[in-house]
N, C-alpha and C. Protein backbone atom coordinates (compact mmCIF):
# COMPACT_ATOMS: atom_id res chain seq x y z
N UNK A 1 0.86 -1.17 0.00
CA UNK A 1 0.00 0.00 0.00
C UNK A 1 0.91 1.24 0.00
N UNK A 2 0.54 2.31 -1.13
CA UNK A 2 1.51 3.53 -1.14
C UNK A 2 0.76 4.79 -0.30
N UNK A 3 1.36 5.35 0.36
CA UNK A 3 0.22 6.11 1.31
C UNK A 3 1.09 8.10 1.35
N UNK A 4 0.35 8.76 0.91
CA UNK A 4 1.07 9.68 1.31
C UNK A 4 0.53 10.36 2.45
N UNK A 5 1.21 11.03 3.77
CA UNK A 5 1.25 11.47 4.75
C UNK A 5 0.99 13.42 4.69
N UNK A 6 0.16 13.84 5.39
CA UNK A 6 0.17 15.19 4.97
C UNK A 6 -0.03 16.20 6.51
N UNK A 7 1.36 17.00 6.31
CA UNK A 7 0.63 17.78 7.69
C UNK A 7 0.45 19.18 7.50
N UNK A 8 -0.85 19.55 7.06
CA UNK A 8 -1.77 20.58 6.55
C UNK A 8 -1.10 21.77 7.16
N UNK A 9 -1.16 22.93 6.05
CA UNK A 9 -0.18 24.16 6.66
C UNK A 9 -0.88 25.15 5.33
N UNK A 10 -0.29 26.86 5.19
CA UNK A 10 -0.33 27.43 4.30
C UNK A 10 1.11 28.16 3.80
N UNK A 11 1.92 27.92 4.84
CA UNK A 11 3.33 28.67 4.74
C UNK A 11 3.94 27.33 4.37
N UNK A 12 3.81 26.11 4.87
CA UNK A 12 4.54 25.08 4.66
C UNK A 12 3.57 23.98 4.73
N UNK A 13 3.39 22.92 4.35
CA UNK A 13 2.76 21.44 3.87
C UNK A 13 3.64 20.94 3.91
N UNK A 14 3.75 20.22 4.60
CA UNK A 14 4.55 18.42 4.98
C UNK A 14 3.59 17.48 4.25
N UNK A 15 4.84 16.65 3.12
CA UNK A 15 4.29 15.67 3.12
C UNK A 15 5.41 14.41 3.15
N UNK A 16 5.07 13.39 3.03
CA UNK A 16 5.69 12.21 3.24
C UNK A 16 5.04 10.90 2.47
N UNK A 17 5.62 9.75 1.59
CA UNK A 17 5.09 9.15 0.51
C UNK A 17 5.81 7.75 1.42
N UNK A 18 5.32 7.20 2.10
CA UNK A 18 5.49 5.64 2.22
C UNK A 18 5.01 4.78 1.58
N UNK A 19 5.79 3.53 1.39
CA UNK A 19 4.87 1.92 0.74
C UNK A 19 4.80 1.30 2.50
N UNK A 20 4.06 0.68 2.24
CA UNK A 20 3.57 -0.59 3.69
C UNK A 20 2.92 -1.77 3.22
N UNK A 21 4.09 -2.52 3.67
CA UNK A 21 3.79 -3.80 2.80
C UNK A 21 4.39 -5.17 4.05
N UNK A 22 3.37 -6.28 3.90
CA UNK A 22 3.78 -7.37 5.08
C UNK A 22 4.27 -6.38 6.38
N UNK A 23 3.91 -5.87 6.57
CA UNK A 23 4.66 -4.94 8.09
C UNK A 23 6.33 -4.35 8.15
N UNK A 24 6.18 -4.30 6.95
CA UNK A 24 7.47 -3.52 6.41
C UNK A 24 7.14 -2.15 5.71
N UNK A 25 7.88 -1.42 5.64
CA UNK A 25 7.72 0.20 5.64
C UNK A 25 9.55 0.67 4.79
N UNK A 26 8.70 1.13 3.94
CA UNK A 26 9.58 1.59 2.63
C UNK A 26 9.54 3.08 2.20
N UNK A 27 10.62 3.84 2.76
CA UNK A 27 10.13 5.51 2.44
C UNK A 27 10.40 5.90 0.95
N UNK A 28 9.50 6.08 0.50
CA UNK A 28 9.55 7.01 -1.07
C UNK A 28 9.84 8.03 -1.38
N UNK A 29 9.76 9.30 -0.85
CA UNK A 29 10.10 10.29 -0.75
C UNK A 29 9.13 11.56 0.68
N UNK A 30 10.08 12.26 0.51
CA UNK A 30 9.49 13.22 1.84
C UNK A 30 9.62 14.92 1.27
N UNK A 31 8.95 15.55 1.82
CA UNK A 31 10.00 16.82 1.73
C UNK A 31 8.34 17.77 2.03
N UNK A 32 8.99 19.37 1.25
CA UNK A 32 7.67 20.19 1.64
C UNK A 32 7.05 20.92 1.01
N UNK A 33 5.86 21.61 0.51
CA UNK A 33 5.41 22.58 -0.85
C UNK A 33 5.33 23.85 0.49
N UNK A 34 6.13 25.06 -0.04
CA UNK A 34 6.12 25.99 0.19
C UNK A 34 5.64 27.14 -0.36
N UNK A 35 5.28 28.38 0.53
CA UNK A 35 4.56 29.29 -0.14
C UNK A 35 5.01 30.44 0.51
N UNK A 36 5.19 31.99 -0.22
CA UNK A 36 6.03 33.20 0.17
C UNK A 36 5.15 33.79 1.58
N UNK A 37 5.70 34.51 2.19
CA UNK A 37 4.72 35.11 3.29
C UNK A 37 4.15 36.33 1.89
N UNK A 38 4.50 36.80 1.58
CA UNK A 38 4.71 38.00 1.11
C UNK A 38 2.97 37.92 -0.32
N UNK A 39 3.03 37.08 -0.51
CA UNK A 39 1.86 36.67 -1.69
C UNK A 39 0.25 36.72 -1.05
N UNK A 40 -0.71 37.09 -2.17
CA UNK A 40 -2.24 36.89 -1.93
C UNK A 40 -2.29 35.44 -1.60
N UNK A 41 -3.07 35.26 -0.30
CA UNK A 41 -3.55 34.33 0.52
C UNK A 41 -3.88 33.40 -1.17
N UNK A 42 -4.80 33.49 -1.84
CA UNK A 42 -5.88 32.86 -3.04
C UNK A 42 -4.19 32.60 -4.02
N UNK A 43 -3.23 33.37 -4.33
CA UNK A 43 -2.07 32.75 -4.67
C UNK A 43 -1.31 31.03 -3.96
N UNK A 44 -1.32 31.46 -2.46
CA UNK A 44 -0.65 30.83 -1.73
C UNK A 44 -1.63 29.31 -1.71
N UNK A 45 -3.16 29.39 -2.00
CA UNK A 45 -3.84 28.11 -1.46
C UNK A 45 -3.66 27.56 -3.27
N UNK A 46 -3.81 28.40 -4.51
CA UNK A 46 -3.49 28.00 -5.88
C UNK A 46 -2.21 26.88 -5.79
N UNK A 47 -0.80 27.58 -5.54
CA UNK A 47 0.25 27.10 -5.03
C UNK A 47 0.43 25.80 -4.57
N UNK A 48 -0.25 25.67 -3.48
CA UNK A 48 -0.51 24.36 -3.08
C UNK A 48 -1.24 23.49 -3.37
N UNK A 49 -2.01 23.96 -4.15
CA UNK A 49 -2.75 22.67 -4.65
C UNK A 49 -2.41 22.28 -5.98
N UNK A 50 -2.02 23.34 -6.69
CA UNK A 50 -1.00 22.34 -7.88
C UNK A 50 0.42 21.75 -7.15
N UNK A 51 0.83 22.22 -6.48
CA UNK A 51 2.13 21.06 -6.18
C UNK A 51 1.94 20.11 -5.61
N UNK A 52 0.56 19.74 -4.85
CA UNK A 52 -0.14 18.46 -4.06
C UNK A 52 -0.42 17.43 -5.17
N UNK A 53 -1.24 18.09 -6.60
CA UNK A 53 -1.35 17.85 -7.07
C UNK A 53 -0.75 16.78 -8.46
N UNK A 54 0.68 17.75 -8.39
CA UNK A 54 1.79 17.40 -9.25
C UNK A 54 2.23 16.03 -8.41
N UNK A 55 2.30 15.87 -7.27
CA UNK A 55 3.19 15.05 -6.35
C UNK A 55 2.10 13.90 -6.20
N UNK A 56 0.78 14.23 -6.43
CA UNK A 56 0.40 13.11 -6.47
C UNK A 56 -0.26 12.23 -7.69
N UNK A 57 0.55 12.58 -8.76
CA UNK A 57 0.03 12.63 -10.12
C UNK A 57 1.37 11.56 -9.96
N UNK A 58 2.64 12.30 -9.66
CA UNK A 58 4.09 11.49 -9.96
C UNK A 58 3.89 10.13 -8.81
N UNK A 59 3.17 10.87 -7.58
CA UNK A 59 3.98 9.81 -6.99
C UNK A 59 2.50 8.45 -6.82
N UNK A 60 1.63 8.79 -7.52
CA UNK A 60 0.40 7.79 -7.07
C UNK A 60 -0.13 6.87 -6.12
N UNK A 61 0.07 7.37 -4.54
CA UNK A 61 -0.39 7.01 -3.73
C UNK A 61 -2.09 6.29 -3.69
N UNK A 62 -2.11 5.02 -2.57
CA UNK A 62 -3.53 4.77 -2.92
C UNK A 62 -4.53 5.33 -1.74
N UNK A 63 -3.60 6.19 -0.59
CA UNK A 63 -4.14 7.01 0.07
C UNK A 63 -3.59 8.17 0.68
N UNK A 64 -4.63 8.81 1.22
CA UNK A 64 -3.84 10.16 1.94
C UNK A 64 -4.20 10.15 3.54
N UNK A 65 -3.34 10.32 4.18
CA UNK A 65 -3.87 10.43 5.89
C UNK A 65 -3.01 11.55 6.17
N UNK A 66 -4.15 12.44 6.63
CA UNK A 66 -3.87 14.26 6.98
C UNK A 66 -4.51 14.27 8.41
N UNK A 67 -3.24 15.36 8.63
CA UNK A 67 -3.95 15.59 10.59
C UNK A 67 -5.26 16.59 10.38
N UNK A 68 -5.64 15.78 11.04
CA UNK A 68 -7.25 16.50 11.39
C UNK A 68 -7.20 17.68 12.31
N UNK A 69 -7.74 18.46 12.06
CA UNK A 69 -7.47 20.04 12.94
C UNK A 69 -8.08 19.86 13.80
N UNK A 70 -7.37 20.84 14.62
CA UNK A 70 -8.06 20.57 16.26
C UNK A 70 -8.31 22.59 16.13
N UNK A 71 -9.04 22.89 17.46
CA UNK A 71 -9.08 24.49 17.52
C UNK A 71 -8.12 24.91 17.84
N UNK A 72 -7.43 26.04 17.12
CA UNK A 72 -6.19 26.97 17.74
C UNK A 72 -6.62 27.90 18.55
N UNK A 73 -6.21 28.37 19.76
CA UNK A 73 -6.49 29.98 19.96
C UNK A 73 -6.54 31.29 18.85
N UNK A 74 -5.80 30.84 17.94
CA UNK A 74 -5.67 32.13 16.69
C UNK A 74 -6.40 31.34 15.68
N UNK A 75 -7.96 31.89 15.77
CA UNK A 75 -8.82 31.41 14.40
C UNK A 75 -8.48 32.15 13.50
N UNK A 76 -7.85 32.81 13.01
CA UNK A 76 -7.30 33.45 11.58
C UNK A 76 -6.26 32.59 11.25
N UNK A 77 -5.51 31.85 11.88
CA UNK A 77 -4.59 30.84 11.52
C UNK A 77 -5.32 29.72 11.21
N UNK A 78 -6.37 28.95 12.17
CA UNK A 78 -7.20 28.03 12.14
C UNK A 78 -7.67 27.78 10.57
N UNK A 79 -8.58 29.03 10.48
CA UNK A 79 -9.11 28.97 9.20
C UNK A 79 -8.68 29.14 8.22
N UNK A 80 -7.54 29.58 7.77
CA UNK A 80 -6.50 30.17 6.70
C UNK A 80 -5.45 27.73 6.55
N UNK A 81 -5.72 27.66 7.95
CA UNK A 81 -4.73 26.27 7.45
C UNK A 81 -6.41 25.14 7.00
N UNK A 82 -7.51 25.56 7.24
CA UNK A 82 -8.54 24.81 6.79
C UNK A 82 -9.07 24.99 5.76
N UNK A 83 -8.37 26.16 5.09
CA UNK A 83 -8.90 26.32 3.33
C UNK A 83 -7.61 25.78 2.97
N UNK A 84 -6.39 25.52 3.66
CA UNK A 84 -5.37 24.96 2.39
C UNK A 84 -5.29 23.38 2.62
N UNK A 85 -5.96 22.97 4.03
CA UNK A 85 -6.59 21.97 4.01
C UNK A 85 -7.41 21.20 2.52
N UNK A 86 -8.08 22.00 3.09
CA UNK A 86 -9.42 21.95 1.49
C UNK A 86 -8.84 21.59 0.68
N UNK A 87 -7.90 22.25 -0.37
CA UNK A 87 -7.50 22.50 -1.64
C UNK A 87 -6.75 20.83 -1.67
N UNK A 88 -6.03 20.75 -0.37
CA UNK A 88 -5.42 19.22 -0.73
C UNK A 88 -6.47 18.23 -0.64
N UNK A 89 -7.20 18.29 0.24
CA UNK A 89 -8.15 17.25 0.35
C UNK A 89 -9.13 17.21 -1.27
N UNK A 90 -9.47 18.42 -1.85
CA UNK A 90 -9.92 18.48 -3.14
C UNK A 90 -8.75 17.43 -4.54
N UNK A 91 -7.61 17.84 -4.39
CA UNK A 91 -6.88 17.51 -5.15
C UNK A 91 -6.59 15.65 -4.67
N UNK A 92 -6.70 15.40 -3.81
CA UNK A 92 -6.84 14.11 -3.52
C UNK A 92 -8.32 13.55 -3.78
N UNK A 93 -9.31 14.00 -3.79
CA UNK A 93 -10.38 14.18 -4.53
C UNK A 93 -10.47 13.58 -5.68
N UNK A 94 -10.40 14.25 -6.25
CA UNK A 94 -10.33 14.04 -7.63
C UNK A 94 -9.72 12.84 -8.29
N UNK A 95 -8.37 12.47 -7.56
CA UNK A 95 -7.76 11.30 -7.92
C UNK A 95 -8.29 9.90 -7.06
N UNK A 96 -9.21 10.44 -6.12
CA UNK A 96 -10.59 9.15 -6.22
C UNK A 96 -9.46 8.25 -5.00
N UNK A 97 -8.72 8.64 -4.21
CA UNK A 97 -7.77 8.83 -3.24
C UNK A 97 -8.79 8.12 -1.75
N UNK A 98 -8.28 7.23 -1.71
CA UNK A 98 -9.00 6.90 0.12
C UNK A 98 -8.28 8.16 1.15
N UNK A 99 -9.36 8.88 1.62
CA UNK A 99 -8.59 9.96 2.70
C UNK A 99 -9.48 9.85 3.78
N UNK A 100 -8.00 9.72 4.78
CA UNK A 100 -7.78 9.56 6.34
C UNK A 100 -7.81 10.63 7.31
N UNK A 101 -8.47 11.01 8.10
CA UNK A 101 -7.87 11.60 9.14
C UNK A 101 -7.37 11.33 10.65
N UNK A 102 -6.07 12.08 11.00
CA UNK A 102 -5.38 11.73 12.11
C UNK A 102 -5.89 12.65 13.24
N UNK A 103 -6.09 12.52 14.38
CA UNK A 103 -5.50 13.71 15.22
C UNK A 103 -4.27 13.54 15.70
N UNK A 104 -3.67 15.24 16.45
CA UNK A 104 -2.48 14.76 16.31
C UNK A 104 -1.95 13.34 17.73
N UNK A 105 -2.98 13.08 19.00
CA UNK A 105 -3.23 12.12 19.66
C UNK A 105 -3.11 10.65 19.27
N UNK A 106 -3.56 10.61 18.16
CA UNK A 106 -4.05 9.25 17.00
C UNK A 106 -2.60 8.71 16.65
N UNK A 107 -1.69 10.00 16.44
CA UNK A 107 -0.44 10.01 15.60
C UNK A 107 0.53 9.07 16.84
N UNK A 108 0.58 10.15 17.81
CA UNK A 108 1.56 9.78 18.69
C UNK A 108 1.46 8.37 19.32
N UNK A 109 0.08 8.04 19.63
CA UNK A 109 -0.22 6.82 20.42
C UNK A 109 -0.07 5.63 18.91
N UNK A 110 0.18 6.23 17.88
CA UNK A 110 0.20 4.83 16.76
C UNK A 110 2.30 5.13 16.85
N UNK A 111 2.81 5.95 16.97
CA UNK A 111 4.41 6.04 16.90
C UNK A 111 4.96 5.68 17.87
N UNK A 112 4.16 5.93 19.07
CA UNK A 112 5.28 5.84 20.75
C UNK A 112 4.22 5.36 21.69
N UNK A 113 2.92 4.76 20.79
CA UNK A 113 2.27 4.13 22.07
C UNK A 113 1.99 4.85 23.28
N UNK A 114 2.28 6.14 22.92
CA UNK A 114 1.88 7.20 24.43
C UNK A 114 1.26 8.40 23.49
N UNK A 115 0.17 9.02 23.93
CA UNK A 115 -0.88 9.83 23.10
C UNK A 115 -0.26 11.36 24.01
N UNK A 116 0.69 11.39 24.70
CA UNK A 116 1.40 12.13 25.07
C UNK A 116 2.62 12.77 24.91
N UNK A 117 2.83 12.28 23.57
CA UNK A 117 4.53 12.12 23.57
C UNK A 117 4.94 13.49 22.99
N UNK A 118 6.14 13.97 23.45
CA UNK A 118 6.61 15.34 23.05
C UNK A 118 7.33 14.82 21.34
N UNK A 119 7.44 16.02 20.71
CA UNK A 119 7.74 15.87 19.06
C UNK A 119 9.01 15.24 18.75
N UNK A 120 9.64 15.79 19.74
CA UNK A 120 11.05 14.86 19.05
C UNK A 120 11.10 13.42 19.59
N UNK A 121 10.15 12.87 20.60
CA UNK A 121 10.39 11.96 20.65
C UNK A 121 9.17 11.30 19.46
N UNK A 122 8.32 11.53 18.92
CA UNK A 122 7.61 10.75 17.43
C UNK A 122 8.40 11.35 16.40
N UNK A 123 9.34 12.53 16.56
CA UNK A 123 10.45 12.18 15.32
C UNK A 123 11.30 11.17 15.43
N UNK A 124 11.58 11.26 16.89
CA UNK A 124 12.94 9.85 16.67
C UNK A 124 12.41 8.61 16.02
N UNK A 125 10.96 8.53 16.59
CA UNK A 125 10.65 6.70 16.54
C UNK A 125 10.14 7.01 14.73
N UNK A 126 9.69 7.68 14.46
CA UNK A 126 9.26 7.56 13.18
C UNK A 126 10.92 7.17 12.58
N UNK A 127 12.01 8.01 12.48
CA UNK A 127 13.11 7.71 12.12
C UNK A 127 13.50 6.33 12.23
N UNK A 128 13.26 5.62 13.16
CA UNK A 128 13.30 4.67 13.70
C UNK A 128 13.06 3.93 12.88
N UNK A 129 11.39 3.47 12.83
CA UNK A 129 10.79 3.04 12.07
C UNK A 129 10.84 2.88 10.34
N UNK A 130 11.18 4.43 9.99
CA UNK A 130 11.23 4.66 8.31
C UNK A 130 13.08 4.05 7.96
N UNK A 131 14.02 3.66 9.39
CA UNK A 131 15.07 3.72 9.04
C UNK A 131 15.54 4.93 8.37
N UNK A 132 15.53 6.03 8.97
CA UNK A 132 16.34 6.94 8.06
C UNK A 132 17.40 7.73 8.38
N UNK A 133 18.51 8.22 7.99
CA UNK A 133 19.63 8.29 8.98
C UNK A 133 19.82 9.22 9.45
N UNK A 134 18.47 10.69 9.26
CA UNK A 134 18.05 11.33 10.26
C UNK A 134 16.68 11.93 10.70
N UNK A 135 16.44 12.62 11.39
CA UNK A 135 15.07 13.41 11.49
C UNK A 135 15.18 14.05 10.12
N UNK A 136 14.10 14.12 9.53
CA UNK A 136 13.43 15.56 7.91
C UNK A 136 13.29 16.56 8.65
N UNK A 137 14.09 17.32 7.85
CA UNK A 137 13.67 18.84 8.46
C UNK A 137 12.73 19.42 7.08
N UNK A 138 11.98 19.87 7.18
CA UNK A 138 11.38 21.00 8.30
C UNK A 138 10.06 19.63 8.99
N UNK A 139 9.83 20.03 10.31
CA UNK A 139 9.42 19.37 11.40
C UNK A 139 8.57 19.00 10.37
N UNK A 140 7.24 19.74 9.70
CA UNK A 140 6.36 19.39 9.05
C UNK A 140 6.36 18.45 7.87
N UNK A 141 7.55 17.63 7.49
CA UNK A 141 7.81 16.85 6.88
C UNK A 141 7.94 15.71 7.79
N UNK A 142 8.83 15.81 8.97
CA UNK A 142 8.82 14.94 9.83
C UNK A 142 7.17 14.19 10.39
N UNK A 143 6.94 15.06 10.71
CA UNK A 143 5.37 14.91 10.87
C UNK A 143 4.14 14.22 9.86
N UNK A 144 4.78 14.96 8.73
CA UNK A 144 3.63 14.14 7.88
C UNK A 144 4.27 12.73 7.91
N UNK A 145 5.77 12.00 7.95
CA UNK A 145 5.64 10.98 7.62
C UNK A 145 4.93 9.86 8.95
N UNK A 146 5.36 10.77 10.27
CA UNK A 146 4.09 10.52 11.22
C UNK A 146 3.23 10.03 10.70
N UNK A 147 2.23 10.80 10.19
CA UNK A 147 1.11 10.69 10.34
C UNK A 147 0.62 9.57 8.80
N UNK A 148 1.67 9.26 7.98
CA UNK A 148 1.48 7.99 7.21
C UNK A 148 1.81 6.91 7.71
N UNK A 149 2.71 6.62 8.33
CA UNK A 149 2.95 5.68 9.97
C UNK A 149 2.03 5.42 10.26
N UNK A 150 1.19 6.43 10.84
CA UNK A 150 0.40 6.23 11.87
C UNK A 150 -0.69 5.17 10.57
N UNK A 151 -1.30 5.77 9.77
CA UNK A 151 -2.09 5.65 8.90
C UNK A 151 -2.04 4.15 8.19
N UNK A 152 -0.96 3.75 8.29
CA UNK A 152 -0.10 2.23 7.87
C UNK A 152 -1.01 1.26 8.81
N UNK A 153 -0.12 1.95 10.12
CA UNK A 153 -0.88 0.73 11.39
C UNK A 153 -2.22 0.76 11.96
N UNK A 154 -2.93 1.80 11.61
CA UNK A 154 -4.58 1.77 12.03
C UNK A 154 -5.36 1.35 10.82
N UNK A 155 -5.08 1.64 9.37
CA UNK A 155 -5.47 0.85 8.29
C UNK A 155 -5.56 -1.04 8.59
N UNK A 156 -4.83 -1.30 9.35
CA UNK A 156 -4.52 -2.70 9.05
C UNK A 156 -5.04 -3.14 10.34
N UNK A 157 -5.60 -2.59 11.24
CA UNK A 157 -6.32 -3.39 12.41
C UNK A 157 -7.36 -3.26 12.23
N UNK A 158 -8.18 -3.92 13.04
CA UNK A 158 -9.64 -4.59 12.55
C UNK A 158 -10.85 -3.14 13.38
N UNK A 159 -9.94 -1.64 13.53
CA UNK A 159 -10.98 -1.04 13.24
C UNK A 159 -11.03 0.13 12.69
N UNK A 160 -10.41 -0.45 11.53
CA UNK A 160 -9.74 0.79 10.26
C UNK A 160 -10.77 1.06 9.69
N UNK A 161 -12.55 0.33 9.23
CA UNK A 161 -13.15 0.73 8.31
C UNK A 161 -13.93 1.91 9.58
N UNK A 162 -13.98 1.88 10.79
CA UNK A 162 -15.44 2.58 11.62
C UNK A 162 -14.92 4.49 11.78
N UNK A 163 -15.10 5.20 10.70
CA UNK A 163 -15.63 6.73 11.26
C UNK A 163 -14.30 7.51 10.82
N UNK A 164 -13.69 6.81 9.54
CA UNK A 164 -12.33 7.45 9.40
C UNK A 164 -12.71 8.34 8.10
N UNK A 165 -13.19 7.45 7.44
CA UNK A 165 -13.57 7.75 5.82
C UNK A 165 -13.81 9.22 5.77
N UNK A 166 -13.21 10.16 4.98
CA UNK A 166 -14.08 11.49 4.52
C UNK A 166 -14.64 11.16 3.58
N UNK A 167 -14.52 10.00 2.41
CA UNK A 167 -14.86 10.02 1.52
C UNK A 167 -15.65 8.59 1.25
């Protein structure tokens, strides 16, 4: 199963492209679609959704698992990362894409078995896990491959079909 990992942003999008196969875990590529501070908001969500787009045209994943938003104190941030939300979840859309959502709780307790765990310790274990010979920078790359991790091992237990589906 090819799964890409996504951790929803408008300045930066993490994503992360794993295979998961027999309980083995194969990293494909990682990295991040970026966007200027300096540009129209309706530029910056365009932006991202053709490069979500492009990446998932090349890299043909047969799903997407994105962290599910929780409330920020700053709803102008909130809502500004839930329209560039959108645009990926649209562009995964279209390509008829099984899409997942994580919280970021979901993530940690599927990486470190503790729904508590501070970030660098679900960067280490993801590293761990993906074998890679270091943490991805920028965090939000790190993270998305989190959250395809995570998405690997709750797909495959017996209660992957109940209340995940957006689609």
């Amino acid at each position: 199963m090819r799964i890409i990992g996504i951790d929803p942003g408008y300045a930066i999008v993490g994503f992360g492209i794993i295979e998961y196969e027999n309980g083995r875990f194969r990293t494909v590529d990682y990295g991040a679609v970026t966007t200027p501070s300096g540009i129209d908001f309706n530029l910056r969500l365009r932006t991202i959704y053709e490069d979500i787009s492009q990446i998932l045209d090349i890299y043909k994943p047969e799903s997407l698992a994105i962290e599910k938003l929780y409330f920020q104190n700053n709803q102008k941030t909130a809502i500004d990362v839930a329209e560039a939300r959108g645009v990926i979840l649209l562009a995964a859309s279209q390509r008829n894409l099984l899409i997942r959502e994580y919280t970021p709780l979901e993530v940690k307790k599927s990486i470190t078995g503790y729904g508590q765990a501070v970030k660098k310790q679900v960067q280490e274990m993801t590293k761990r896990v993906l074998k890679l010979p270091a943490i991805p920078k920028p965090d939000d790359t790190a993270d998305a491959l989190a959250i395809a991790v995570c998405h690997a091992h709750t797909d495959n237990s017996l209660l992957a079909g109940f209340g995940k589906h957006i689609l």
